[in-house]
PDB file of N, CA and C in Angstrom:
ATOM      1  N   UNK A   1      -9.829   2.013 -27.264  1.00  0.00           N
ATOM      2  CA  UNK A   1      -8.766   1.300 -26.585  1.00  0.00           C
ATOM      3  C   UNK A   1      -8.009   2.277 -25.687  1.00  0.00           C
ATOM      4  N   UNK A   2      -7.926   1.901 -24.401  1.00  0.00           N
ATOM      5  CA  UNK A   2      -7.633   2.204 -23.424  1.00  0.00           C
ATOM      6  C   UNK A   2      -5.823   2.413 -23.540  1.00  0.00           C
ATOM      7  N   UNK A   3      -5.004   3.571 -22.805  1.00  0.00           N
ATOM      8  CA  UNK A   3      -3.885   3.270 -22.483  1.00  0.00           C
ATOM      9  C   UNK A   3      -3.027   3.464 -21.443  1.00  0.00           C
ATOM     10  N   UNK A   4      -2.306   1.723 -21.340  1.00  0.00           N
ATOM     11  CA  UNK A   4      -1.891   1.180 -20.279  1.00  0.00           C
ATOM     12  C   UNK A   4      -1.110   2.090 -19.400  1.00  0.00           C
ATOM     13  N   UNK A   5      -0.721   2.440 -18.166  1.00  0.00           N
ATOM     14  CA  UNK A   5       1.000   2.751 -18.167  1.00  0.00           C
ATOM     15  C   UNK A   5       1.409   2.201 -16.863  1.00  0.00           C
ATOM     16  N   UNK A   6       2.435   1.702 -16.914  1.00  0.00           N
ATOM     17  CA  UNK A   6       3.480   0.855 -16.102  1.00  0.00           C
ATOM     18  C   UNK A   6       4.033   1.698 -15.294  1.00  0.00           C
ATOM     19  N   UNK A   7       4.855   1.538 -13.815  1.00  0.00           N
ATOM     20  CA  UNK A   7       5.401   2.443 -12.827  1.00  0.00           C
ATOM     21  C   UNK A   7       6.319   1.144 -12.608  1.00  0.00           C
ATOM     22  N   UNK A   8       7.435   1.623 -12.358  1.00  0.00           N
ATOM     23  CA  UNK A   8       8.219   0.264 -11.378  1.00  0.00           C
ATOM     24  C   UNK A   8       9.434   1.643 -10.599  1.00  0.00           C
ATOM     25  N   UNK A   9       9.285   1.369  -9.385  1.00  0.00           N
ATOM     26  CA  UNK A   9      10.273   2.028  -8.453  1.00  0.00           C
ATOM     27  C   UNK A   9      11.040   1.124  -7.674  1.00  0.00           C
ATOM     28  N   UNK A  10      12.013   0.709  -8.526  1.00  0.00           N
ATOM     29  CA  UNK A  10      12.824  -0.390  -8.325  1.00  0.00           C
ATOM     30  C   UNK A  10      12.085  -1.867  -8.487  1.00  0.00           C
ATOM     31  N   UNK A  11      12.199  -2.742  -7.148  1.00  0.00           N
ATOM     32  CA  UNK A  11      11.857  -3.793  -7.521  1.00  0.00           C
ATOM     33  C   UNK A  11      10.423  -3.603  -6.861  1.00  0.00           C
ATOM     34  N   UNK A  12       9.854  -2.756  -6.275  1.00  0.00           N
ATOM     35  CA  UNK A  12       8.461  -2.816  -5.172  1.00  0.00           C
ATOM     36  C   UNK A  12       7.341  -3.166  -6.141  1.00  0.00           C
ATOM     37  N   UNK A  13       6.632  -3.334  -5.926  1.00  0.00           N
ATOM     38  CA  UNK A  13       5.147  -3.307  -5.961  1.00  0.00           C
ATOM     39  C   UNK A  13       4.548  -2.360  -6.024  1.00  0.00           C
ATOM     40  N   UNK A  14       3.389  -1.607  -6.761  1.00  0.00           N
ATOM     41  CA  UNK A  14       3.464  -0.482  -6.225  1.00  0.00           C
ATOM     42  C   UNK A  14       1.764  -1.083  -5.530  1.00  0.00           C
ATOM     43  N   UNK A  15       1.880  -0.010  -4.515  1.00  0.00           N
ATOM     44  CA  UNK A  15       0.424  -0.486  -3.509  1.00  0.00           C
ATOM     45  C   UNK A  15       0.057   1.196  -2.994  1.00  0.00           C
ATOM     46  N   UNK A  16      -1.195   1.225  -3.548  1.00  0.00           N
ATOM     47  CA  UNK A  16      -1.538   2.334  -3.830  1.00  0.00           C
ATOM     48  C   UNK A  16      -3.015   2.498  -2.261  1.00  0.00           C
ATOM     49  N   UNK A  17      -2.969   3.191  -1.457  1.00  0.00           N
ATOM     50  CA  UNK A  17      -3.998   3.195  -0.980  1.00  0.00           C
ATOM     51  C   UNK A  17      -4.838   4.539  -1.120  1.00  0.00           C
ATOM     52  N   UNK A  18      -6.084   4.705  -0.765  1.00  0.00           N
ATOM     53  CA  UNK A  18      -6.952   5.364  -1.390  1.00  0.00           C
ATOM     54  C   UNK A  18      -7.279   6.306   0.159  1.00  0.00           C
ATOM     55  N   UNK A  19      -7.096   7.403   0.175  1.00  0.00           N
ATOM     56  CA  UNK A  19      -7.604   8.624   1.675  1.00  0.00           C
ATOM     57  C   UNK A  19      -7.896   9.759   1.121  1.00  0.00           C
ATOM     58  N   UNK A  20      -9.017  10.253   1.794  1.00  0.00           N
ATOM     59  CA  UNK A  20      -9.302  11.694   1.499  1.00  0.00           C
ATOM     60  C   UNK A  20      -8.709  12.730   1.638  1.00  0.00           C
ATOM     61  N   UNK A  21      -8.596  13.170   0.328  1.00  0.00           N
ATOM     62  CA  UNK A  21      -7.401  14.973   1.070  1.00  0.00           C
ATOM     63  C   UNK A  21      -8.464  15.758   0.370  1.00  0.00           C
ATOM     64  N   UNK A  22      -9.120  16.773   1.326  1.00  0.00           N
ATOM     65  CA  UNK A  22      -9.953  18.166   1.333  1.00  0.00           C
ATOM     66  C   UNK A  22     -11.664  17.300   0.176  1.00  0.00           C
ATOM     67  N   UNK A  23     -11.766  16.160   1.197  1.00  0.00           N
ATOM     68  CA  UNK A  23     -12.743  15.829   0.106  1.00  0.00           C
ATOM     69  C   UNK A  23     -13.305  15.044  -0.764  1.00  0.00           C
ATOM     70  N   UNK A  24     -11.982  14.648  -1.315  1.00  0.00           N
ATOM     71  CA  UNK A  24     -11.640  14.403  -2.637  1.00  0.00           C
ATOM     72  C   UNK A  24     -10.943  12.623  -2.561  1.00  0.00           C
ATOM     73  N   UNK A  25     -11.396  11.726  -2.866  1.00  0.00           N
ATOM     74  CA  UNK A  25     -10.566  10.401  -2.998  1.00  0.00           C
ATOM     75  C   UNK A  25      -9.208  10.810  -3.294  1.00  0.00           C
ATOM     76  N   UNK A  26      -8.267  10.244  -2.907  1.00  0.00           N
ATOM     77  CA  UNK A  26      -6.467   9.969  -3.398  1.00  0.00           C
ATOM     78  C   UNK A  26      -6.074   8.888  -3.535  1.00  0.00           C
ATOM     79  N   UNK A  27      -4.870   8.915  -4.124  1.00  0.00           N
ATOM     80  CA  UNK A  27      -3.977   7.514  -4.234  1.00  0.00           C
ATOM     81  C   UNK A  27      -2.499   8.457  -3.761  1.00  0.00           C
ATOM     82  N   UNK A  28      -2.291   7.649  -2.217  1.00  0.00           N
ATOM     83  CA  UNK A  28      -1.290   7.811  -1.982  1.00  0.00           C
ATOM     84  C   UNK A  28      -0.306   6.177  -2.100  1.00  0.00           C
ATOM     85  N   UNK A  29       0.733   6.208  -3.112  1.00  0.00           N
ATOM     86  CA  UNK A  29       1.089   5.056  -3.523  1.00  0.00           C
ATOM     87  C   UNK A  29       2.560   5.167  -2.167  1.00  0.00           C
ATOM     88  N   UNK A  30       2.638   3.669  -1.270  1.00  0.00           N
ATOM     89  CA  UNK A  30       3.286   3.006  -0.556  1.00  0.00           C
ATOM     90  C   UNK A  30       3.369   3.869   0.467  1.00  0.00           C
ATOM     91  N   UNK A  31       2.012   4.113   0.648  1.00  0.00           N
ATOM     92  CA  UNK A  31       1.670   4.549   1.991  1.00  0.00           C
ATOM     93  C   UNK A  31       1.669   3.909   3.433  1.00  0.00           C
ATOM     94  N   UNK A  32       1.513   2.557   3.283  1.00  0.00           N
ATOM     95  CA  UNK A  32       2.112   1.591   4.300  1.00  0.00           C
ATOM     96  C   UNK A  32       3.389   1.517   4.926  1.00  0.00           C
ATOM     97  N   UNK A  33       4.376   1.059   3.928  1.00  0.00           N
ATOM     98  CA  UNK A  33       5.763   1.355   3.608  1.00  0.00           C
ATOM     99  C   UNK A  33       6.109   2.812   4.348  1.00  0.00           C
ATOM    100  N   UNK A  34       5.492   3.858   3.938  1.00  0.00           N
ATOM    101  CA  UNK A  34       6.333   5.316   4.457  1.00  0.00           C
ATOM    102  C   UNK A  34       5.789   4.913   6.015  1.00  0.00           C
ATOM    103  N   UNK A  35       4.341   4.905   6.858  1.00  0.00           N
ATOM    104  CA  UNK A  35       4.492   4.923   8.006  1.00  0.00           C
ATOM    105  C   UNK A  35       4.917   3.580   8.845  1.00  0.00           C
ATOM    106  N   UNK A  36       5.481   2.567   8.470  1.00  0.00           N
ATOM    107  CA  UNK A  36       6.757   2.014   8.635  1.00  0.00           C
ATOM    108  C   UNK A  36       7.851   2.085   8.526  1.00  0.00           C
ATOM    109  N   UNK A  37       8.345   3.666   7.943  1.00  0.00           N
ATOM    110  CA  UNK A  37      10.116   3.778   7.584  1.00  0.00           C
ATOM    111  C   UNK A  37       9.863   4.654   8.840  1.00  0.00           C
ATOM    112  N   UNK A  38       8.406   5.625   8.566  1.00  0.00           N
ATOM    113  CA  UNK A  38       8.683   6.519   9.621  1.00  0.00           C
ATOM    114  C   UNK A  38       8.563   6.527  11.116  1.00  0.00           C
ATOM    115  N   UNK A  39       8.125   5.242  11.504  1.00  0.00           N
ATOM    116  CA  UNK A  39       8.099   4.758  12.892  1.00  0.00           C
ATOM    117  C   UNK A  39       8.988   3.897  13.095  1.00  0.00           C
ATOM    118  N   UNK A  40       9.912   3.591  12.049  1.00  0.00           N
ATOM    119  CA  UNK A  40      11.173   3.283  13.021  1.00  0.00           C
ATOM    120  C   UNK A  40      12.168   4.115  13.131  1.00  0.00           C
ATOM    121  N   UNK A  41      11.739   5.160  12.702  1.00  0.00           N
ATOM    122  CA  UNK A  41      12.515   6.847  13.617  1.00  0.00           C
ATOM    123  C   UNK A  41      12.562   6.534  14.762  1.00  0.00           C
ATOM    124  N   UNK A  42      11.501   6.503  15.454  1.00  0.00           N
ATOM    125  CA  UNK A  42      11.490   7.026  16.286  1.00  0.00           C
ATOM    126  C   UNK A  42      11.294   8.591  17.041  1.00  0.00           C
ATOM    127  N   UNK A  43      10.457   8.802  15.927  1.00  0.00           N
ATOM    128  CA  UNK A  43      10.855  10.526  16.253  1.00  0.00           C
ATOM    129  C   UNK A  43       9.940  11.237  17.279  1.00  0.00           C
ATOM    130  N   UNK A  44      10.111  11.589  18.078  1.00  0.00           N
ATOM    131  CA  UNK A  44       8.675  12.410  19.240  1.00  0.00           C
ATOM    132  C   UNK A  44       8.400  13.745  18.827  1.00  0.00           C
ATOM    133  N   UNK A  45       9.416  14.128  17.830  1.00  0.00           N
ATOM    134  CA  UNK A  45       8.648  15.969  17.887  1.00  0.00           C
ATOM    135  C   UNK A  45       7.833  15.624  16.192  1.00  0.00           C
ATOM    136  N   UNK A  46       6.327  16.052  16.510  1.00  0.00           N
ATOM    137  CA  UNK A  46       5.467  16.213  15.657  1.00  0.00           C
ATOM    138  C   UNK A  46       6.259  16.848  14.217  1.00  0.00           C
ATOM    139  N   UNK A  47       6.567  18.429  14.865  1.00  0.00           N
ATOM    140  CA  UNK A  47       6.816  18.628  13.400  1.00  0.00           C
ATOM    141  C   UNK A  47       7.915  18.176  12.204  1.00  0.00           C
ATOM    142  N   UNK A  48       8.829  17.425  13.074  1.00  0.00           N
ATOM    143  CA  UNK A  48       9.750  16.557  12.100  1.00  0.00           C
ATOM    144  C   UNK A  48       9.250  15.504  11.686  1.00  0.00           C
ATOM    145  N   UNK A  49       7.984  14.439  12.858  1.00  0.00           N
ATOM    146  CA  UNK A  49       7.574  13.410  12.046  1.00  0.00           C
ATOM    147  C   UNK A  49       6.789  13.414  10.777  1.00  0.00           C
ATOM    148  N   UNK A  50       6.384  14.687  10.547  1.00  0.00           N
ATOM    149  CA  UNK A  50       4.960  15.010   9.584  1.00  0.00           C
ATOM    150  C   UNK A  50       5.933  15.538   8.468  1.00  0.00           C
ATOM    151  N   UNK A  51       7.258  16.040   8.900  1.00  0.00           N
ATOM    152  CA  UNK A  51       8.705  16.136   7.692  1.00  0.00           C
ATOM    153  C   UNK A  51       9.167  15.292   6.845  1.00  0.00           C
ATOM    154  N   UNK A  52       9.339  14.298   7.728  1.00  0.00           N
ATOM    155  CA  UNK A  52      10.003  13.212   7.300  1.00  0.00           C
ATOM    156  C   UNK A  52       8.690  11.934   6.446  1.00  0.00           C
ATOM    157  N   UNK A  53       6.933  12.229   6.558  1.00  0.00           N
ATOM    158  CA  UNK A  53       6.062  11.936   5.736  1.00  0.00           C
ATOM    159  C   UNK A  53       6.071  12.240   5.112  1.00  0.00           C
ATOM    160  N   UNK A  54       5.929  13.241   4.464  1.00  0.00           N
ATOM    161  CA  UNK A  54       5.677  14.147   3.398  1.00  0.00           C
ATOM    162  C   UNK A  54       7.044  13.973   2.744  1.00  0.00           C
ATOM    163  N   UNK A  55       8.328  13.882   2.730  1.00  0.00           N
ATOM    164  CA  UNK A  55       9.438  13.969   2.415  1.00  0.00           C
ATOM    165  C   UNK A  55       9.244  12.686   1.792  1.00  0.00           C
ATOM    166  N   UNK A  56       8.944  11.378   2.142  1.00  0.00           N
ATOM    167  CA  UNK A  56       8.704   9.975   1.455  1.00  0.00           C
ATOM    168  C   UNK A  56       7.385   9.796   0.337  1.00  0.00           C
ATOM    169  N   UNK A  57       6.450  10.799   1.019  1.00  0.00           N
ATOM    170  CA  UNK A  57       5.493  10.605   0.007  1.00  0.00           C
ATOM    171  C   UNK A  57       5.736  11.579  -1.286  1.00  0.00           C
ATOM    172  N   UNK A  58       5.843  12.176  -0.726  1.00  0.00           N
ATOM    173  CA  UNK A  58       6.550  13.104  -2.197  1.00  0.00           C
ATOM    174  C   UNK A  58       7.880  12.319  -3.082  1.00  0.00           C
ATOM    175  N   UNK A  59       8.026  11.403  -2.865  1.00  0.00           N
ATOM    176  CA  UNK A  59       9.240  10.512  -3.466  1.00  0.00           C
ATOM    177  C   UNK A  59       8.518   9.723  -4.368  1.00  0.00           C
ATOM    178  N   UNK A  60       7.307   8.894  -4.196  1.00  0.00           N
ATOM    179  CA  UNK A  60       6.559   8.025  -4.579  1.00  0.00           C
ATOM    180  C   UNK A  60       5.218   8.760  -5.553  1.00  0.00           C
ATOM    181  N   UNK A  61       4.700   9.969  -5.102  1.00  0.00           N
ATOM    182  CA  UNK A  61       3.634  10.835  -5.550  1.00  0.00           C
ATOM    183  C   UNK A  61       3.700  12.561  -5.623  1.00  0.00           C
ATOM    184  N   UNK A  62       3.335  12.859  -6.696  1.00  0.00           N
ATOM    185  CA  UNK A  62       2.840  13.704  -6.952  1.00  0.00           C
ATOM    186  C   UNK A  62       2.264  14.700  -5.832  1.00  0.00           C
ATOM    187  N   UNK A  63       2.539  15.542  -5.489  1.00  0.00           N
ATOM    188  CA  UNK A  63       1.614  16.416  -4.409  1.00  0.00           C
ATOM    189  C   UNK A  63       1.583  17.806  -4.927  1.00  0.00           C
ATOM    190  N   UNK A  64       0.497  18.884  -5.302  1.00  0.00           N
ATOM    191  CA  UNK A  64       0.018  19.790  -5.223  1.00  0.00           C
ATOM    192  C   UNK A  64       0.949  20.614  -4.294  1.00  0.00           C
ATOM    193  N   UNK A  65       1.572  21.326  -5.234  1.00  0.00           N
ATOM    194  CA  UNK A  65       2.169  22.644  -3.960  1.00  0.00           C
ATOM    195  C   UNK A  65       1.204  23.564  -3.698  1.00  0.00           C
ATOM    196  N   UNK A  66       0.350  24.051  -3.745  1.00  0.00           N
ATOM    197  CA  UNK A  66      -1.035  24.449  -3.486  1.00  0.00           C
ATOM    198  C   UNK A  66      -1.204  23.714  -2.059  1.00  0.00           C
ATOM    199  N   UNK A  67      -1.267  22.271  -2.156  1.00  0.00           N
ATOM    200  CA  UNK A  67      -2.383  21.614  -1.623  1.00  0.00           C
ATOM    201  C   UNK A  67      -0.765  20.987  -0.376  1.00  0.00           C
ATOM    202  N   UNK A  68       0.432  21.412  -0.341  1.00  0.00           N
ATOM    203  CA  UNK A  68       0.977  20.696  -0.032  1.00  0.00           C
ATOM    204  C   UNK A  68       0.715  20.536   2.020  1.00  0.00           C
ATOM    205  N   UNK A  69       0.603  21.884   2.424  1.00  0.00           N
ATOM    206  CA  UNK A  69       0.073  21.871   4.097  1.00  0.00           C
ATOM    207  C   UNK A  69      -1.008  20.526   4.516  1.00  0.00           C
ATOM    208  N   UNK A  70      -2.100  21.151   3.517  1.00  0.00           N
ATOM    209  CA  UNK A  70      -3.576  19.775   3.484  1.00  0.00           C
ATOM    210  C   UNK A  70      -3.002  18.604   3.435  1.00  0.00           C
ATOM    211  N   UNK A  71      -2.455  18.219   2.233  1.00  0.00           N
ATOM    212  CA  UNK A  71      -1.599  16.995   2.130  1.00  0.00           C
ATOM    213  C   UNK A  71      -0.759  16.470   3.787  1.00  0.00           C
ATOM    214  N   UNK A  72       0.091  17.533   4.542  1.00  0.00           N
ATOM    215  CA  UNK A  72       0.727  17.307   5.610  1.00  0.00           C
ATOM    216  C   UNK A  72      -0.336  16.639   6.486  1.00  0.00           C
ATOM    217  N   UNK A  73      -1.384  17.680   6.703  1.00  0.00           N
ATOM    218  CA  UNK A  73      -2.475  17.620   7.780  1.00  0.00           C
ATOM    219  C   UNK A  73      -3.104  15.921   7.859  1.00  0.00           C
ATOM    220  N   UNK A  74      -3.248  15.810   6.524  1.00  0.00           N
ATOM    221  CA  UNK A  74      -4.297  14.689   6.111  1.00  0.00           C
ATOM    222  C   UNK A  74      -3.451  13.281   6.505  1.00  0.00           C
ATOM    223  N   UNK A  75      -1.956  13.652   6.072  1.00  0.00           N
ATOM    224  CA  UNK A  75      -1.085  12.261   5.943  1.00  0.00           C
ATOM    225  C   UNK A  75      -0.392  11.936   7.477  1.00  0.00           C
ATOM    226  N   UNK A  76      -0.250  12.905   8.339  1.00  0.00           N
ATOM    227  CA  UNK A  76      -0.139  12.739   9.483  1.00  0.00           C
ATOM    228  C   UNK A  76      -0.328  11.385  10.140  1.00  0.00           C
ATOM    229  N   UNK A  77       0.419  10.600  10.875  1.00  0.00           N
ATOM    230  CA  UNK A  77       0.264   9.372  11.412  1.00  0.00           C
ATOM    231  C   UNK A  77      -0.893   9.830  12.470  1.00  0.00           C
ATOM    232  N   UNK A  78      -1.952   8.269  12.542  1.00  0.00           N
ATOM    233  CA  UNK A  78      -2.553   8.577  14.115  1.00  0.00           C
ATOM    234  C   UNK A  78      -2.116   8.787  15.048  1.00  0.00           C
ATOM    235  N   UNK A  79      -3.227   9.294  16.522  1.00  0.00           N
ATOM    236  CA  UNK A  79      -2.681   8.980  17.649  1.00  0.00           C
ATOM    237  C   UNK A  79      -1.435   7.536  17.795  1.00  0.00           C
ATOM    238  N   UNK A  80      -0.544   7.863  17.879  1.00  0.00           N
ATOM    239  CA  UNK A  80       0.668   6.964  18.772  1.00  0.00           C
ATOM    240  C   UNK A  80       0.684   6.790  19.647  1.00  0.00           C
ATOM    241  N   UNK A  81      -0.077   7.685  20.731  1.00  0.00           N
ATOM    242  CA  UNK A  81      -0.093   7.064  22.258  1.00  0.00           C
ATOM    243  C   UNK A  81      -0.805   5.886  22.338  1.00  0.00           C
ATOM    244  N   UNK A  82      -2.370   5.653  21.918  1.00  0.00           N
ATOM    245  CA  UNK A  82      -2.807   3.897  22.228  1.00  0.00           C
ATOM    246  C   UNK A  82      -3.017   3.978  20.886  1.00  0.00           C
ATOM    247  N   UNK A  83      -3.146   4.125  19.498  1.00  0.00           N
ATOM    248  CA  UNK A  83      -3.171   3.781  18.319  1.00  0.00           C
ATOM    249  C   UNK A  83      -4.310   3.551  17.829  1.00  0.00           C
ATOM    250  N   UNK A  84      -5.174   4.572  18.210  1.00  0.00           N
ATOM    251  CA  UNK A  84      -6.632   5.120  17.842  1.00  0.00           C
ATOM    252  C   UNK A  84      -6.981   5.959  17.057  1.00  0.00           C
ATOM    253  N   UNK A  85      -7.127   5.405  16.231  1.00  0.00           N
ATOM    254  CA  UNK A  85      -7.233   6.792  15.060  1.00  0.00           C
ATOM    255  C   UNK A  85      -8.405   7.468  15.230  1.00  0.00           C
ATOM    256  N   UNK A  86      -7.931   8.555  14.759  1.00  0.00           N
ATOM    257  CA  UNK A  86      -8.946  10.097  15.186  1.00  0.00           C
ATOM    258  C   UNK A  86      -9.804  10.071  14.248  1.00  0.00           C
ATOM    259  N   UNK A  87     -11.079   9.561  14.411  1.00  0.00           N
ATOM    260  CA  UNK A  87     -12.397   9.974  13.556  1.00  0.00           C
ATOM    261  C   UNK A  87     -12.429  11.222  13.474  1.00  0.00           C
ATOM    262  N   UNK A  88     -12.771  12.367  14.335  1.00  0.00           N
ATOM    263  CA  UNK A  88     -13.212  13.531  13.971  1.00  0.00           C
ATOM    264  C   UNK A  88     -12.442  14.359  13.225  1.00  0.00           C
ATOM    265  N   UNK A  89     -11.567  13.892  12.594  1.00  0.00           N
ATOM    266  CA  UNK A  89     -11.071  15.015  11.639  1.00  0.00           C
ATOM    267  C   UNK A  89     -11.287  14.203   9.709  1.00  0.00           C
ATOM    268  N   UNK A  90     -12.348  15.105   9.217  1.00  0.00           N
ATOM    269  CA  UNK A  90     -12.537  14.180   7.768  1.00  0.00           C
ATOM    270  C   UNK A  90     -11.117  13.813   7.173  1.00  0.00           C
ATOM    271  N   UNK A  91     -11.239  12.951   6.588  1.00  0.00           N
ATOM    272  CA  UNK A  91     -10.139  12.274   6.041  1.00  0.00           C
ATOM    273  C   UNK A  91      -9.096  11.877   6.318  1.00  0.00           C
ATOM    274  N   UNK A  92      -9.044  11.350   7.735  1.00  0.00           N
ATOM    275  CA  UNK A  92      -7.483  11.029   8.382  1.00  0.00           C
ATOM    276  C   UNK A  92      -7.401   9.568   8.028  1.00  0.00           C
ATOM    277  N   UNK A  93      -6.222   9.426   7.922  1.00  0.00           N
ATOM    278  CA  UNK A  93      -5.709   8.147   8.083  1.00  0.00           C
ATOM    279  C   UNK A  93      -5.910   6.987   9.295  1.00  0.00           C
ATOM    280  N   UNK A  94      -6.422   5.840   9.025  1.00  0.00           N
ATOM    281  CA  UNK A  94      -6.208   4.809   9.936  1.00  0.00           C
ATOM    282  C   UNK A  94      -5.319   4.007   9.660  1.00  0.00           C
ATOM    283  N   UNK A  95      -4.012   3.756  10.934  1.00  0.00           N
ATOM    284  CA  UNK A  95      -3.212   2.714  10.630  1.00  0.00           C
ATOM    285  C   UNK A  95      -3.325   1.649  11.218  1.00  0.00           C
ATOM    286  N   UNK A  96      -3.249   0.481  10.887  1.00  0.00           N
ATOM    287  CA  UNK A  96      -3.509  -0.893  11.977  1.00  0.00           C
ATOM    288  C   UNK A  96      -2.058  -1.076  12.137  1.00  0.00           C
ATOM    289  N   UNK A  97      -0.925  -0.911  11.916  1.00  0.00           N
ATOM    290  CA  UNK A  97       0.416  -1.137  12.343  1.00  0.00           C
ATOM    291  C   UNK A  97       0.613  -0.435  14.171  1.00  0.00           C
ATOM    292  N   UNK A  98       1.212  -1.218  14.596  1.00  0.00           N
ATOM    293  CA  UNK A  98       1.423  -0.669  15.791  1.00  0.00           C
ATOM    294  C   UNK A  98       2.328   0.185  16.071  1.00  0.00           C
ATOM    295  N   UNK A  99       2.100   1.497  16.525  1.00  0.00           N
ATOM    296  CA  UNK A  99       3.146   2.661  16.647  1.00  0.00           C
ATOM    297  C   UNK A  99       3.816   2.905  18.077  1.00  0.00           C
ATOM    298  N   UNK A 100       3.414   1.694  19.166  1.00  0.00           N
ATOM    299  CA  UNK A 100       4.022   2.338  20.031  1.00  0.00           C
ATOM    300  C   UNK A 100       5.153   2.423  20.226  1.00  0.00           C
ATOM    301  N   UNK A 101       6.593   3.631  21.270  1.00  0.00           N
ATOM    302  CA  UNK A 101       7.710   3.647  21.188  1.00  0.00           C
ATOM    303  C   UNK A 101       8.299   3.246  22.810  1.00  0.00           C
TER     304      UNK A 101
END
C-alpha cells in the first residue's frame, strides 16, 4: 500500500507540468500561472524577467541549488517577439499563451 500525500497552496489546484531540465523529466508545479504573473510585468530586460521566474517557481517547487542556473536557462519564457518557441535548445519550454507587449 501505497502513500498518499496532499499539497494545497491556498485554494489553487495544483497543475503540475512536466519539461526537461539537463535531460531529465520535471514537474514544474503552476507553471502556467508563473508565465502569466510574469507577462503581465511587463518586463523587457531579460535578466530580471528570468528573476522574477525563478523567484515564483521556487515558491511552488523545490529547485536544486546545484542545478539552480540550468533550472533559470530551461524555465526561461519563449521568444516574445512572434511567440515561437525555440526548438533548438533541448528542453525549453513551449508556451501557447500570447506574450506580446
Amino acid at each position: 500500500m501505497g502513500i498518499i500525500l496532499l499539497s494545497v497552496v491556498g485554494f489553487h489546484k495544483i497543475t503540475t507540468k512536466r519539461v526537461l531540465i539537463v535531460g531529465k523529466e520535471t514537474g514544474i508545479d503552476h507553471l502556467d500561472w508563473i508565465y502569466d504573473e510574469v507577462t503581465r510585468l511587463r518586463i523587457n530586460d531579460d535578466a530580471l524577467l528570468t528573476t522574477e521566474i525563478m523567484k515564483r517557481v521556487q515558491e511552488f517547487n523545490y529547485v536544486p541549488t546545484k542545478k539552480g542556473g540550468i533550472y533559470t536557462q530551461q524555465l526561461s519564457l519563449p521568444n516574445t517577439e512572434n511567440n515561437v518557441p525555440d526548438d533548438s535548445i533541448p528542453g525549453r519550454i513551449s508556451h501557447s499563451g500570447s506574450l506580446r507587449f
